[in-house]
N, C-alpha and C. Protein backbone atom coordinates (compact mmCIF):
# COMPACT_ATOMS: atom_id res chain seq x y z
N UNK A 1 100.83 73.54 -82.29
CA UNK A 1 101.50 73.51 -83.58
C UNK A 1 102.62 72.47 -83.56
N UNK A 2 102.67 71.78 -84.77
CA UNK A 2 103.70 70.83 -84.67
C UNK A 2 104.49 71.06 -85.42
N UNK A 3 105.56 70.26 -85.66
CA UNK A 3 106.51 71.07 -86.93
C UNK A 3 106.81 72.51 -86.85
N UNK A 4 107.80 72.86 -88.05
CA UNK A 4 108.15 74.34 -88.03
C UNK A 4 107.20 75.05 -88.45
N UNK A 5 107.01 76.29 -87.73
CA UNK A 5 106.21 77.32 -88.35
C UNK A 5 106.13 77.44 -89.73
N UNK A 6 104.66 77.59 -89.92
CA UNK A 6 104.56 78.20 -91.72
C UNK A 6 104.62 79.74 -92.21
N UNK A 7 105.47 80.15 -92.93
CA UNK A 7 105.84 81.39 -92.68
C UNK A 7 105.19 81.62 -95.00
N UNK A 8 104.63 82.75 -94.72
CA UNK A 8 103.69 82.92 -95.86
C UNK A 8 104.41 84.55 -96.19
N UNK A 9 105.66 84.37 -97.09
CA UNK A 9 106.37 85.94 -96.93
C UNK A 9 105.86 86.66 -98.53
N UNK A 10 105.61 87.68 -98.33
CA UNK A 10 105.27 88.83 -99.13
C UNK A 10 106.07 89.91 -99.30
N UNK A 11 106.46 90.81 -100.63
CA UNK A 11 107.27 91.29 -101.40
C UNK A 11 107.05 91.96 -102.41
N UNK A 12 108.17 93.20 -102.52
CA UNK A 12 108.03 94.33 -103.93
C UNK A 12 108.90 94.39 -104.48
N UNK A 13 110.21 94.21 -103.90
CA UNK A 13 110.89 94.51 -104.36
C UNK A 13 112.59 93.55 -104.51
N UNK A 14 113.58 93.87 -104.38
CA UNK A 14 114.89 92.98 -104.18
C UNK A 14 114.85 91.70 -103.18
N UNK A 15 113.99 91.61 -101.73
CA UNK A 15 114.15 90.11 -101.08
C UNK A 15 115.26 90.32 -100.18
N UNK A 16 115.60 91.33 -99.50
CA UNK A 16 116.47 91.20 -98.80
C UNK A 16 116.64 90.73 -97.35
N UNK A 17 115.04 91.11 -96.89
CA UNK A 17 114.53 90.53 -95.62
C UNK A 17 114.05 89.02 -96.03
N UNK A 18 113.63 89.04 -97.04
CA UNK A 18 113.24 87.38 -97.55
C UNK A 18 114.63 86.46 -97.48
N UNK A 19 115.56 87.14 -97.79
CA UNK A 19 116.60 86.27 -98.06
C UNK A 19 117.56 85.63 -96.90
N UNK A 20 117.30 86.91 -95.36
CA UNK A 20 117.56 86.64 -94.36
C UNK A 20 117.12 85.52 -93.99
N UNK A 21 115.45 85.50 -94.12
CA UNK A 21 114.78 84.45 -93.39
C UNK A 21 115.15 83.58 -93.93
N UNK A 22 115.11 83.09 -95.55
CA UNK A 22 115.34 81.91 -95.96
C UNK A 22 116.41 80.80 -95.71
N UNK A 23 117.96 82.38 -95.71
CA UNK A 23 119.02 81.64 -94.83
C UNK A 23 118.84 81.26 -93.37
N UNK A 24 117.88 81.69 -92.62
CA UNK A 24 117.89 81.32 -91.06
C UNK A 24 116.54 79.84 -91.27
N UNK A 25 115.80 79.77 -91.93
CA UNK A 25 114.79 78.97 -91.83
C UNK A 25 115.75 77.07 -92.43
N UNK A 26 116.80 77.83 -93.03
CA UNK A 26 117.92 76.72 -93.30
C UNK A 26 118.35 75.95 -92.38
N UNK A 27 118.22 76.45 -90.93
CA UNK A 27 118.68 75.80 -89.99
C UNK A 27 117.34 75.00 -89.39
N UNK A 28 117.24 74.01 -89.18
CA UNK A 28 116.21 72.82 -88.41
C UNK A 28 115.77 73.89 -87.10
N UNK A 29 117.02 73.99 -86.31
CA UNK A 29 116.85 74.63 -85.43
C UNK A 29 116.08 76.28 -85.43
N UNK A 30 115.83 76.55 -85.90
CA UNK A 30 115.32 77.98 -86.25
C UNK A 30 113.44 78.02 -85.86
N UNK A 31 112.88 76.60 -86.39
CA UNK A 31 111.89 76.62 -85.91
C UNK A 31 110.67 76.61 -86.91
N UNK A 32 111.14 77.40 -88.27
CA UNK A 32 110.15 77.90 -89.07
C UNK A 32 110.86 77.42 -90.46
N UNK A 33 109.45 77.57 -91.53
CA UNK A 33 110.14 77.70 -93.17
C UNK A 33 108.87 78.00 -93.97
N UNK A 34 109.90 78.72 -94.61
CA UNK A 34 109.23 79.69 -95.61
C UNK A 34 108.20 78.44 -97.13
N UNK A 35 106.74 78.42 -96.78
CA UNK A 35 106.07 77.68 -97.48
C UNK A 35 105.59 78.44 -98.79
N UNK A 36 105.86 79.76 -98.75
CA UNK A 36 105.53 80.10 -100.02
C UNK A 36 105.97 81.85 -99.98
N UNK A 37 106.21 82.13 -101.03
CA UNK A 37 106.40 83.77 -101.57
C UNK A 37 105.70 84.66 -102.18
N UNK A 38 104.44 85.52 -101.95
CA UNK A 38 103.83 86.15 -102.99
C UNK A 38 104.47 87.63 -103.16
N UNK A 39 104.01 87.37 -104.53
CA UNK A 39 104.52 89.81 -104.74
C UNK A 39 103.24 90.10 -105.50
N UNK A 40 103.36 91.30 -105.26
CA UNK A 40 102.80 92.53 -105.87
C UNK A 40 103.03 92.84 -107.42
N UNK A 41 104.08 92.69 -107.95
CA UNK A 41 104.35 93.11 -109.20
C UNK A 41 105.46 91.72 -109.56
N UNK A 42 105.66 91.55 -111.26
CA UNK A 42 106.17 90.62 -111.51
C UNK A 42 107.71 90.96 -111.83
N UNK A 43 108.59 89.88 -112.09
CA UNK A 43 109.74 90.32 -112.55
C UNK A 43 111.12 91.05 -111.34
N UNK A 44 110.53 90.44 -110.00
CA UNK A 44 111.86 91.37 -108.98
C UNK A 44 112.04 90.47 -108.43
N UNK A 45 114.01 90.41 -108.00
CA UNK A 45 114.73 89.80 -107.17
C UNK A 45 113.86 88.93 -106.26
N UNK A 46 112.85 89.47 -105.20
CA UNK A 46 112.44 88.35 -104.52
C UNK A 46 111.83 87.63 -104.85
N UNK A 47 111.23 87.27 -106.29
CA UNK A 47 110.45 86.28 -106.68
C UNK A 47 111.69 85.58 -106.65
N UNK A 48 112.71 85.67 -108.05
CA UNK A 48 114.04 84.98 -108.02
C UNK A 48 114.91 84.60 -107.18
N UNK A 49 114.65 84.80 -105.92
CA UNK A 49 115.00 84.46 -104.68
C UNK A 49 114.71 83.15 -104.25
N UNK A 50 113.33 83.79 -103.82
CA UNK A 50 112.50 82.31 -103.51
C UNK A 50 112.37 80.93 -105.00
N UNK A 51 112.65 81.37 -106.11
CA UNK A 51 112.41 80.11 -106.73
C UNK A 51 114.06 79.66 -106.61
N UNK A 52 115.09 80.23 -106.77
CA UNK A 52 116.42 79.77 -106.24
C UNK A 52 116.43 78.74 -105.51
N UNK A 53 115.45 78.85 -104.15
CA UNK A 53 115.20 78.26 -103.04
C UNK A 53 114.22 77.01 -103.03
N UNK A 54 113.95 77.22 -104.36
CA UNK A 54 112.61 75.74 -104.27
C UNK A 54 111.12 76.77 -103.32
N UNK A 55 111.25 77.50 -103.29
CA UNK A 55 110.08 78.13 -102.84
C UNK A 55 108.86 78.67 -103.67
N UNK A 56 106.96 77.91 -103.12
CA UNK A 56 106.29 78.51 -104.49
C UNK A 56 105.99 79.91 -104.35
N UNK A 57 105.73 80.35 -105.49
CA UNK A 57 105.71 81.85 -105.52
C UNK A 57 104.52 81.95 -106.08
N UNK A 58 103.86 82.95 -105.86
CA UNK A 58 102.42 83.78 -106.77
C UNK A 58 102.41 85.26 -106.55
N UNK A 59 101.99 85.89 -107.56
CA UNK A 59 101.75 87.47 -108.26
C UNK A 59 100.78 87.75 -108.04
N UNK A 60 100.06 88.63 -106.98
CA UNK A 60 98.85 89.34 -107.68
C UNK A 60 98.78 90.77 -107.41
N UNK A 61 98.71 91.55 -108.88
CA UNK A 61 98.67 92.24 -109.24
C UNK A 61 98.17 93.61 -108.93
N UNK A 62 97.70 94.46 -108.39
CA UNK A 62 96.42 95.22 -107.86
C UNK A 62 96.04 95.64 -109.35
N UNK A 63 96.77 96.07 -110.82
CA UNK A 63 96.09 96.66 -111.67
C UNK A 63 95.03 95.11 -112.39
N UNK A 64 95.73 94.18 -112.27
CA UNK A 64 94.55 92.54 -112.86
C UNK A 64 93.20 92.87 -111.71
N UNK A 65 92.47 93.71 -111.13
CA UNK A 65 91.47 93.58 -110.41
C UNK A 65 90.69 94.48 -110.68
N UNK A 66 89.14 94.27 -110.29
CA UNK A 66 88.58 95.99 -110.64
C UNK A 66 88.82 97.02 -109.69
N UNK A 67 89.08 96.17 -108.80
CA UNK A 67 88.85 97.17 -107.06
C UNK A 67 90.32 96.52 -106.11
N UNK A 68 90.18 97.57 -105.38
CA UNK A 68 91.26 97.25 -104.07
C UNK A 68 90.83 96.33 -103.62
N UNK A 69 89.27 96.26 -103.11
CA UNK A 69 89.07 94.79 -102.38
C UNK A 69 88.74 93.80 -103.09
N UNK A 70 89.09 93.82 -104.32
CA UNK A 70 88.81 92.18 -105.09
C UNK A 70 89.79 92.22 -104.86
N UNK A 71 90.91 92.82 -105.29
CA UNK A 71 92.72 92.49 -105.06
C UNK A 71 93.17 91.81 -103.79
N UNK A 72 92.50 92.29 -102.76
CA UNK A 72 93.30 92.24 -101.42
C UNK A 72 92.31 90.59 -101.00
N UNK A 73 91.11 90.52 -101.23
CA UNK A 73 90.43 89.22 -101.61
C UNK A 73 91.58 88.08 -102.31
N UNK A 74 91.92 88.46 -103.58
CA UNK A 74 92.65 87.40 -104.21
C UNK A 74 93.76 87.29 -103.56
N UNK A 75 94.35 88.49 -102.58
CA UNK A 75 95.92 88.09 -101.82
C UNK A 75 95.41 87.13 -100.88
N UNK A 76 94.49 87.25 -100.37
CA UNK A 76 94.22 86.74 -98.60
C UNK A 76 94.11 85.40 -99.38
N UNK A 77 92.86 84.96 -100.66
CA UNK A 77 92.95 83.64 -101.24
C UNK A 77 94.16 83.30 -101.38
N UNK A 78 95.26 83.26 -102.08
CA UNK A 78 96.15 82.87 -102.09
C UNK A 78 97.15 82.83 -101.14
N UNK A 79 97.26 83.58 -100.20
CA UNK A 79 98.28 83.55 -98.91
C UNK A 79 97.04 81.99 -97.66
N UNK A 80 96.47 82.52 -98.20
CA UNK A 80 95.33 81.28 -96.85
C UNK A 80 95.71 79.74 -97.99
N UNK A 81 95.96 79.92 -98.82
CA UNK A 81 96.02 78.22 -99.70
C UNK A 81 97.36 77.72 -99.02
N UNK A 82 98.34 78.46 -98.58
CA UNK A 82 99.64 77.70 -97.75
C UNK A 82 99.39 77.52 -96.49
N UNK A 83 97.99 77.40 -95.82
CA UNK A 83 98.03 77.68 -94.28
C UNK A 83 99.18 77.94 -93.49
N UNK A 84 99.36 79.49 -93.58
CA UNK A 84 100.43 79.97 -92.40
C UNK A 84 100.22 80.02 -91.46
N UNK A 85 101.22 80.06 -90.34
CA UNK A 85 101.14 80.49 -89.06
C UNK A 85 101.91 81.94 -88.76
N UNK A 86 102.25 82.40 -89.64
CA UNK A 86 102.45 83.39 -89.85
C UNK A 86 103.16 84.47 -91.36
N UNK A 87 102.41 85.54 -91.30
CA UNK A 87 102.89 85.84 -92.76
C UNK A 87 103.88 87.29 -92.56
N UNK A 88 104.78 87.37 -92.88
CA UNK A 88 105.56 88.26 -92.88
C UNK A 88 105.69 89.14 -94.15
N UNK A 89 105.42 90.93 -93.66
CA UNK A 89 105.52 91.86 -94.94
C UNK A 89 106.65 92.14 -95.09
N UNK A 90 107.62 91.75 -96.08
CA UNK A 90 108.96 91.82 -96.34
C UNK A 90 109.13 92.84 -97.04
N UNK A 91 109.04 94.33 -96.92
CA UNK A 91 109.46 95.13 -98.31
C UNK A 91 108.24 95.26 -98.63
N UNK A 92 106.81 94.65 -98.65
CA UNK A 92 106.08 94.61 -99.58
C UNK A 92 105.57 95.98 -99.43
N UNK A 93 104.73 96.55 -100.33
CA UNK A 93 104.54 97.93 -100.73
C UNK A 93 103.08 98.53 -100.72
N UNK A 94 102.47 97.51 -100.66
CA UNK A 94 100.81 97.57 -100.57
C UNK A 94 99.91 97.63 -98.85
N UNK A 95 98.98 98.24 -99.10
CA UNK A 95 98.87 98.69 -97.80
C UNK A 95 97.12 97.53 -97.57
N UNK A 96 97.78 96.11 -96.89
CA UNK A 96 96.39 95.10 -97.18
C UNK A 96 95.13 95.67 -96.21
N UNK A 97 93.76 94.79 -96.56
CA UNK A 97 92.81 95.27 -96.45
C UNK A 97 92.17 94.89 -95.38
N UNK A 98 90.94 94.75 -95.46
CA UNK A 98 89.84 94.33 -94.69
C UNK A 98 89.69 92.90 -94.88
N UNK A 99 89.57 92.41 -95.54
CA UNK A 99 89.60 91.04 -95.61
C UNK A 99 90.79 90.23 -95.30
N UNK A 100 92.33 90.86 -95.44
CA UNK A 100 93.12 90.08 -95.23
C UNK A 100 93.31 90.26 -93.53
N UNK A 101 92.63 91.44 -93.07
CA UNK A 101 92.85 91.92 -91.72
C UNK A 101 91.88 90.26 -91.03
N UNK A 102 90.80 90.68 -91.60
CA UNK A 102 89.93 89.30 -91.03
C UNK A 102 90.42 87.68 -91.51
N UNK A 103 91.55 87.26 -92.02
CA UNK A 103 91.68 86.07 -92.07
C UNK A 103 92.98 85.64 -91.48
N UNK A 104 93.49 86.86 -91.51
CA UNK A 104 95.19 86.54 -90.61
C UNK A 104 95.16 87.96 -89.25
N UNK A 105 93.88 88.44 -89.13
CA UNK A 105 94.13 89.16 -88.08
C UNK A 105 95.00 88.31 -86.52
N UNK A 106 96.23 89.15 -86.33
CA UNK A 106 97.00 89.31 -85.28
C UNK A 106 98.30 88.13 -85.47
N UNK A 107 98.59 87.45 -86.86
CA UNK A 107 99.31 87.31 -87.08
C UNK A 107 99.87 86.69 -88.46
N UNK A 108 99.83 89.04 -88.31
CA UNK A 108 100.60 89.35 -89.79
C UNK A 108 101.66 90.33 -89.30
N UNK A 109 103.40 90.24 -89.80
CA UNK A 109 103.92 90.95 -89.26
C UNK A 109 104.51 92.22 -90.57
N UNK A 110 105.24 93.40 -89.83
CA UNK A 110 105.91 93.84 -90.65
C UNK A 110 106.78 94.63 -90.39
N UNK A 111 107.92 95.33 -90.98
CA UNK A 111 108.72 96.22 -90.63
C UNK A 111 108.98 97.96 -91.11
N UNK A 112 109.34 98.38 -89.74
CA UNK A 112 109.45 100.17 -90.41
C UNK A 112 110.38 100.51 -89.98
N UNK A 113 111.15 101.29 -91.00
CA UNK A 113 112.34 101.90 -90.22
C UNK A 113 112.71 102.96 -89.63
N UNK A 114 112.20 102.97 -88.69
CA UNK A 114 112.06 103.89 -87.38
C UNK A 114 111.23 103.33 -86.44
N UNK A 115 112.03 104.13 -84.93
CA UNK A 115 111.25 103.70 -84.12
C UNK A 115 109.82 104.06 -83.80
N UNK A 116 108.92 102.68 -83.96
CA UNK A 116 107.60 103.86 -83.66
C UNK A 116 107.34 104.18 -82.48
N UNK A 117 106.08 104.83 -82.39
CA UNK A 117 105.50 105.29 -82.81
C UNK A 117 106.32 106.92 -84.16
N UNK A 118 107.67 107.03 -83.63
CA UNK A 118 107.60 108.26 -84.76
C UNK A 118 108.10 107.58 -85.92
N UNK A 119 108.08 108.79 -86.67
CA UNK A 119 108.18 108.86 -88.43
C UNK A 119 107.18 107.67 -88.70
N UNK A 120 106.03 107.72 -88.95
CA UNK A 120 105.57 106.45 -89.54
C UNK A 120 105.76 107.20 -91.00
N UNK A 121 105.22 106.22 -92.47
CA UNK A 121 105.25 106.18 -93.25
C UNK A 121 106.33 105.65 -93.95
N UNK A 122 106.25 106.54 -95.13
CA UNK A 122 107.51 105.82 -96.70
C UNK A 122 108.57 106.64 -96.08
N UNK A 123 108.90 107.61 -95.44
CA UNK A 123 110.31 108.90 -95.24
C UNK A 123 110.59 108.53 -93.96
N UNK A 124 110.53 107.35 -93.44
CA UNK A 124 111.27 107.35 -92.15
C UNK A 124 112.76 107.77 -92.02
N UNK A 125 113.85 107.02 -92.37
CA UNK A 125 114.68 107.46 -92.36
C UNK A 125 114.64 108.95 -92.74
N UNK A 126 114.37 109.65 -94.01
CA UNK A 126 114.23 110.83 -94.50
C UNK A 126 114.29 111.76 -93.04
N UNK A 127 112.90 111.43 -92.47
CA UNK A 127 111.89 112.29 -91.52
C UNK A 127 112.63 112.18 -90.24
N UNK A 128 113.42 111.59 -89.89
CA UNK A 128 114.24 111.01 -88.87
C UNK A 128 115.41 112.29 -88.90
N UNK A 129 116.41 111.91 -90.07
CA UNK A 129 117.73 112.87 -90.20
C UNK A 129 116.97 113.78 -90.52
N UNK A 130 115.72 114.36 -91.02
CA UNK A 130 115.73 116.07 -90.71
C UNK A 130 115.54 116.44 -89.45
N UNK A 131 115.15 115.63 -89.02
CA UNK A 131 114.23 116.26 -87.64
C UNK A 131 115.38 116.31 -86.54
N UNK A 132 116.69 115.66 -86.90
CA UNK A 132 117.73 115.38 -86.13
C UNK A 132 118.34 114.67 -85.13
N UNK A 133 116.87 114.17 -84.89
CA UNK A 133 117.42 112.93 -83.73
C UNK A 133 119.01 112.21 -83.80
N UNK A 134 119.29 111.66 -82.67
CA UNK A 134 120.71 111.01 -82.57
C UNK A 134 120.13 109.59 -82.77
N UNK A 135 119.11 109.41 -82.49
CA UNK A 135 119.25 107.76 -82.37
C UNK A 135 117.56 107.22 -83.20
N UNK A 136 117.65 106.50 -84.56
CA UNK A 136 116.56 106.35 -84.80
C UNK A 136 116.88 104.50 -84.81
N UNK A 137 116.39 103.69 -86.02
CA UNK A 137 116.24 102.53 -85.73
C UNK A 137 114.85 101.69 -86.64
N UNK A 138 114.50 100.93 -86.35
CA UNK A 138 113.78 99.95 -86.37
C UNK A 138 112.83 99.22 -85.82
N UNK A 139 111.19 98.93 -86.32
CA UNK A 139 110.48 98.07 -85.49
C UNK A 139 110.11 97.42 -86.46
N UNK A 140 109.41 96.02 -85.79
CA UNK A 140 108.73 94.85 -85.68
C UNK A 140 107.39 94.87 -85.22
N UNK A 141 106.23 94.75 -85.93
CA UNK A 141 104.68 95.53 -85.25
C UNK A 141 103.81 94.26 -86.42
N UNK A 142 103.01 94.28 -85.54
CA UNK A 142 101.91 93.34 -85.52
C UNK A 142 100.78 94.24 -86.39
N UNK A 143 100.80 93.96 -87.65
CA UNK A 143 99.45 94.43 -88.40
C UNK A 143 98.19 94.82 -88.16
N UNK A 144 98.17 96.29 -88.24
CA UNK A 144 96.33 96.71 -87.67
C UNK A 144 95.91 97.06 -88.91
N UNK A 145 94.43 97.94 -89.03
CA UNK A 145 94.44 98.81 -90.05
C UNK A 145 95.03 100.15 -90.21
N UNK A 146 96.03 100.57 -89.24
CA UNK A 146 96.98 101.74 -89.17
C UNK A 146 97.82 101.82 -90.17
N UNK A 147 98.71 103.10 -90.03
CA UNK A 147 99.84 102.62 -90.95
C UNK A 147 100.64 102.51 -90.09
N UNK A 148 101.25 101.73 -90.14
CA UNK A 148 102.78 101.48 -89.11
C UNK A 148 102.39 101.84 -87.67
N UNK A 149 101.27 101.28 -87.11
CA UNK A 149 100.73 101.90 -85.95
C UNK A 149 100.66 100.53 -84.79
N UNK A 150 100.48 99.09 -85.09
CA UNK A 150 100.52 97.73 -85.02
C UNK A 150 101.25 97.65 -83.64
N UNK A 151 100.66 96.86 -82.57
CA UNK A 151 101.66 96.47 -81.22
C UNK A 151 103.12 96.09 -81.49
N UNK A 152 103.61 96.26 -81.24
CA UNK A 152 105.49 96.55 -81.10
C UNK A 152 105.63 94.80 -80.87
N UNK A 153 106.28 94.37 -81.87
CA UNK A 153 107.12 93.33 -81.30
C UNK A 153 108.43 93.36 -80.89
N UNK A 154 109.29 94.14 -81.44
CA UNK A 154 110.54 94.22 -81.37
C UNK A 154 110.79 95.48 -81.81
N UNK A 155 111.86 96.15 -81.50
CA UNK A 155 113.29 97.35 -82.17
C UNK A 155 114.65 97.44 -81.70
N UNK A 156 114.98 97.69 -82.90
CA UNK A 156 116.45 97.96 -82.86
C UNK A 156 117.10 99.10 -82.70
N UNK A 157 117.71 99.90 -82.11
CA UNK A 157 118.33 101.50 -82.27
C UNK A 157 119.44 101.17 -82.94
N UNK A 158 119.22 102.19 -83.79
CA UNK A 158 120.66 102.87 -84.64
C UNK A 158 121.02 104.50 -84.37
N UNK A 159 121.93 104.57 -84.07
CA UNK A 159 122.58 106.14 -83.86
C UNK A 159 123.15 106.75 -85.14
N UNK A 160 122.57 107.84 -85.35
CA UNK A 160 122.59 108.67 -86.22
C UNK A 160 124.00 109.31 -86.53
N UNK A 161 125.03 109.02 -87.31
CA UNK A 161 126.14 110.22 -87.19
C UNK A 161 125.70 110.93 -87.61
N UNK A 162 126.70 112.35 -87.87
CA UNK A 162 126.47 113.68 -88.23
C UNK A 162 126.92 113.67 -89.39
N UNK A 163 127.90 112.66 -90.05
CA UNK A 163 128.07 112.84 -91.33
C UNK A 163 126.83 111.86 -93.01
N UNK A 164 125.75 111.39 -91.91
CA UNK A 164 125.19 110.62 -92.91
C UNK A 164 124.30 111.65 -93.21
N UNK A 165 123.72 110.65 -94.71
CA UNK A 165 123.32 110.89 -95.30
C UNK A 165 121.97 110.13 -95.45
N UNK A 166 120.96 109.92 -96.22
CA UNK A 166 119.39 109.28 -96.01
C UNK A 166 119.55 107.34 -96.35
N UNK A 167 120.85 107.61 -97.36
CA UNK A 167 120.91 106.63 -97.95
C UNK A 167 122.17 105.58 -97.02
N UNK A 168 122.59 106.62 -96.46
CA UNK A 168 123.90 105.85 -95.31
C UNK A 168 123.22 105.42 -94.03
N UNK A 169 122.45 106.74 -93.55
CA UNK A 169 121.20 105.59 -92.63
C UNK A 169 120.40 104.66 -92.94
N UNK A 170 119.82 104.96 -93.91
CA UNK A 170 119.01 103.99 -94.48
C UNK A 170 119.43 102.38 -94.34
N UNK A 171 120.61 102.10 -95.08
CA UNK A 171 121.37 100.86 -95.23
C UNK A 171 121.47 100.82 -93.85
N UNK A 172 122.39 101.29 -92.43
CA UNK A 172 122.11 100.35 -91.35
C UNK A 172 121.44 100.36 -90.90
N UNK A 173 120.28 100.72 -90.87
CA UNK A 173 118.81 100.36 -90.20
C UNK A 173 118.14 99.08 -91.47
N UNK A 174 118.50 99.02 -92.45
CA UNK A 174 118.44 97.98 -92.67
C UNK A 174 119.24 96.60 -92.50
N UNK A 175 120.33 96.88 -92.33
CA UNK A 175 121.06 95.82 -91.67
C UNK A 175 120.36 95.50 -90.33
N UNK A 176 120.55 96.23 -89.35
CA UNK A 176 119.80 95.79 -88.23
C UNK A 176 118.42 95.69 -87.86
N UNK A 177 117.67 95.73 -89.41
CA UNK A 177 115.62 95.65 -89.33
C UNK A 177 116.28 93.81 -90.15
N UNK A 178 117.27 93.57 -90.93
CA UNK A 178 117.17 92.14 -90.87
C UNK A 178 117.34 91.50 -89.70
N UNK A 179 118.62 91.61 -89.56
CA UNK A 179 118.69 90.76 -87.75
C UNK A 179 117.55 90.95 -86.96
N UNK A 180 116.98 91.91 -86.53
CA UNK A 180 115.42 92.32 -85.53
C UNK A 180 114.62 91.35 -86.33
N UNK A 181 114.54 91.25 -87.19
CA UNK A 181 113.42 90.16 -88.15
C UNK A 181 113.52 88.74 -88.00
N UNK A 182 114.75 88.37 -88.08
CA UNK A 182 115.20 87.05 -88.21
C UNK A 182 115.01 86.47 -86.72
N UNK A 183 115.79 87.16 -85.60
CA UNK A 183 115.57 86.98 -84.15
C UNK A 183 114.05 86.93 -84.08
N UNK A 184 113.39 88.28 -84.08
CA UNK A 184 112.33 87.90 -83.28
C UNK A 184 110.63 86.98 -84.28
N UNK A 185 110.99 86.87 -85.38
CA UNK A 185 110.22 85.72 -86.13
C UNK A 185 110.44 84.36 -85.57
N UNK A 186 112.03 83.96 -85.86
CA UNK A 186 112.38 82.83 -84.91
C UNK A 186 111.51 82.57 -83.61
N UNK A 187 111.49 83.73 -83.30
CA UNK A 187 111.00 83.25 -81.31
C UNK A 187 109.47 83.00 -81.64
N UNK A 188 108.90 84.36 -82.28
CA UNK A 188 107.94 83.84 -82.81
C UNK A 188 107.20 82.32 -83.14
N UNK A 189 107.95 81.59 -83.92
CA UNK A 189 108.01 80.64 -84.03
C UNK A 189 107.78 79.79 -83.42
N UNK A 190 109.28 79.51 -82.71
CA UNK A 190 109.60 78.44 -81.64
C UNK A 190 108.94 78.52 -79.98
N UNK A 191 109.03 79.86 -79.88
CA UNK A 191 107.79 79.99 -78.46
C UNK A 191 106.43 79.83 -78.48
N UNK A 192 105.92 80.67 -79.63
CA UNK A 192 104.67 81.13 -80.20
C UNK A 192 104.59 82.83 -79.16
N UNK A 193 103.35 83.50 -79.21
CA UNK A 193 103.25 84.46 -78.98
C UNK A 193 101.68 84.99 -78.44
N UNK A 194 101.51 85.99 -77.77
CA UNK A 194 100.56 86.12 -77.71
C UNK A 194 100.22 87.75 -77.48
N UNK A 195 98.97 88.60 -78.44
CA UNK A 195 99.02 89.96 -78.44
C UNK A 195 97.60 90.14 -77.26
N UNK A 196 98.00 91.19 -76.84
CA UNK A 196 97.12 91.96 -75.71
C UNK A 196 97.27 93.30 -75.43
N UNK A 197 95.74 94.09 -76.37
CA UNK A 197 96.34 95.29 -76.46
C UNK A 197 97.45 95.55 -77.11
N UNK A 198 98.33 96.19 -76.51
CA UNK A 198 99.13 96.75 -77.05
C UNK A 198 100.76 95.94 -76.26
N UNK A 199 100.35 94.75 -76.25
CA UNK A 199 101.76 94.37 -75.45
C UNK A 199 101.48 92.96 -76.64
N UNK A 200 102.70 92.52 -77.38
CA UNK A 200 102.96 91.26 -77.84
C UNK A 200 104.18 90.80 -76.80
N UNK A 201 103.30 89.73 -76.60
CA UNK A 201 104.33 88.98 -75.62
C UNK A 201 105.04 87.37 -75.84
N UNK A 202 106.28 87.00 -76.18
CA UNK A 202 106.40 85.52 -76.54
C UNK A 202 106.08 84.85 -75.47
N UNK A 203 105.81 83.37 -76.39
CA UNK A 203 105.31 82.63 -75.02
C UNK A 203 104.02 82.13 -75.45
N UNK A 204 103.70 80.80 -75.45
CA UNK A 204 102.07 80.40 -75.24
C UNK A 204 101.40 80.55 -74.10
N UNK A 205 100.25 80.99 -74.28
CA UNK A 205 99.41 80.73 -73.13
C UNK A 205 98.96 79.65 -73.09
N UNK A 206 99.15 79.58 -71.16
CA UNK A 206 99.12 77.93 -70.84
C UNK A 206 97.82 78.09 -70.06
């Protein structure tokens, strides 16, 4: 690969992990830049983000389709027209398919907040402070057809006080699922990477 990584980011909602990257892809040194933005639904912060940025953007819809897999067809078409080297799920909300598995299989990334393997799903944090743990957190996982099940690239721990609340954890595990994002995409990047099983490892193979 020559040049900076092509980074193909996807979105539902506000852009807050988008907005990380965009500020880190600002730097030459970083390695990567963001060649294009798609969402799910029209009309949210991270579209307005990325066009802020001079970044192109495209919508597709899941209700404009007849089926899940014409939908997830028209994402993979349109995410494959920027040839990425990697596409990052920022927030996004849709759970992609079979076809996008086969055109960017093993490097598509995304984030959950918690450490996995526990709490997968939408209630991490939630499922986390009931269950009481002291220390939950953040990963970085390499896209399977699981949910949140993907080889581990990275995590972050966050320690739980006793006085939060879903929405007080919530926010610093998102503070520290941006930084975990920004770091290990970068390396991503600038090393390249390579998955085996269940170990992602930076680094090209030589």
């Amino acid at each position: 690969m020559t040049g900076p990584a092509r980074l193909v980011v996807l979105v539902s909602g506000s852009g807050t992990n988008l907005q990380a990257l965009l500020d880190a892809c600002a730097d030459d040194a970083y390695g990567a830049r963001v060649v294009a933005v798609g969402a799910d639904r029209d009309g949210i912060e991270g579209l307005e983000r990325a066009e802020r940025a001079g970044v192109p953007t495209f919508v597709r819809r899941v209700k404009d389709f007849s089926s899940r897999d014409e939908w997830d067809r028209a994402t993979a078409e349109a995410v494959a027209g920027f040839e990425p080297d990697l596409v990052v799920l920022a927030g996004f909300m849709k759970l992609v398919g079979q076809e996008f598995h086969d055109r960017f299989g093993g490097r598509v990334v995304n984030t959950h907040p918690a450490l996995s393997p526990s709490f997968p799903g939408m209630r991490g944090p939630a499922d986390a402070l009931e269950y009481g743990v002291k220390v939950t957190g953040c990963t970085l996982f390499v896209v399977d057809d699981g949910v949140d099940t993907g080889p581990i690239v990275a995590q972050r721990a966050v320690e739980v006080d006793e006085a939060d609340t879903v929405d007080s954890l919530h926010e610093r595990i998102k503070a520290a699922e941006r930084e975990m994002l920004v770091d290990a995409v970068g390396r991503m990047a600038r090393e390249g990477f390579t998955v085996e099983g269940r170990a992602v490892r930076f680094g090209r193979v030589r």
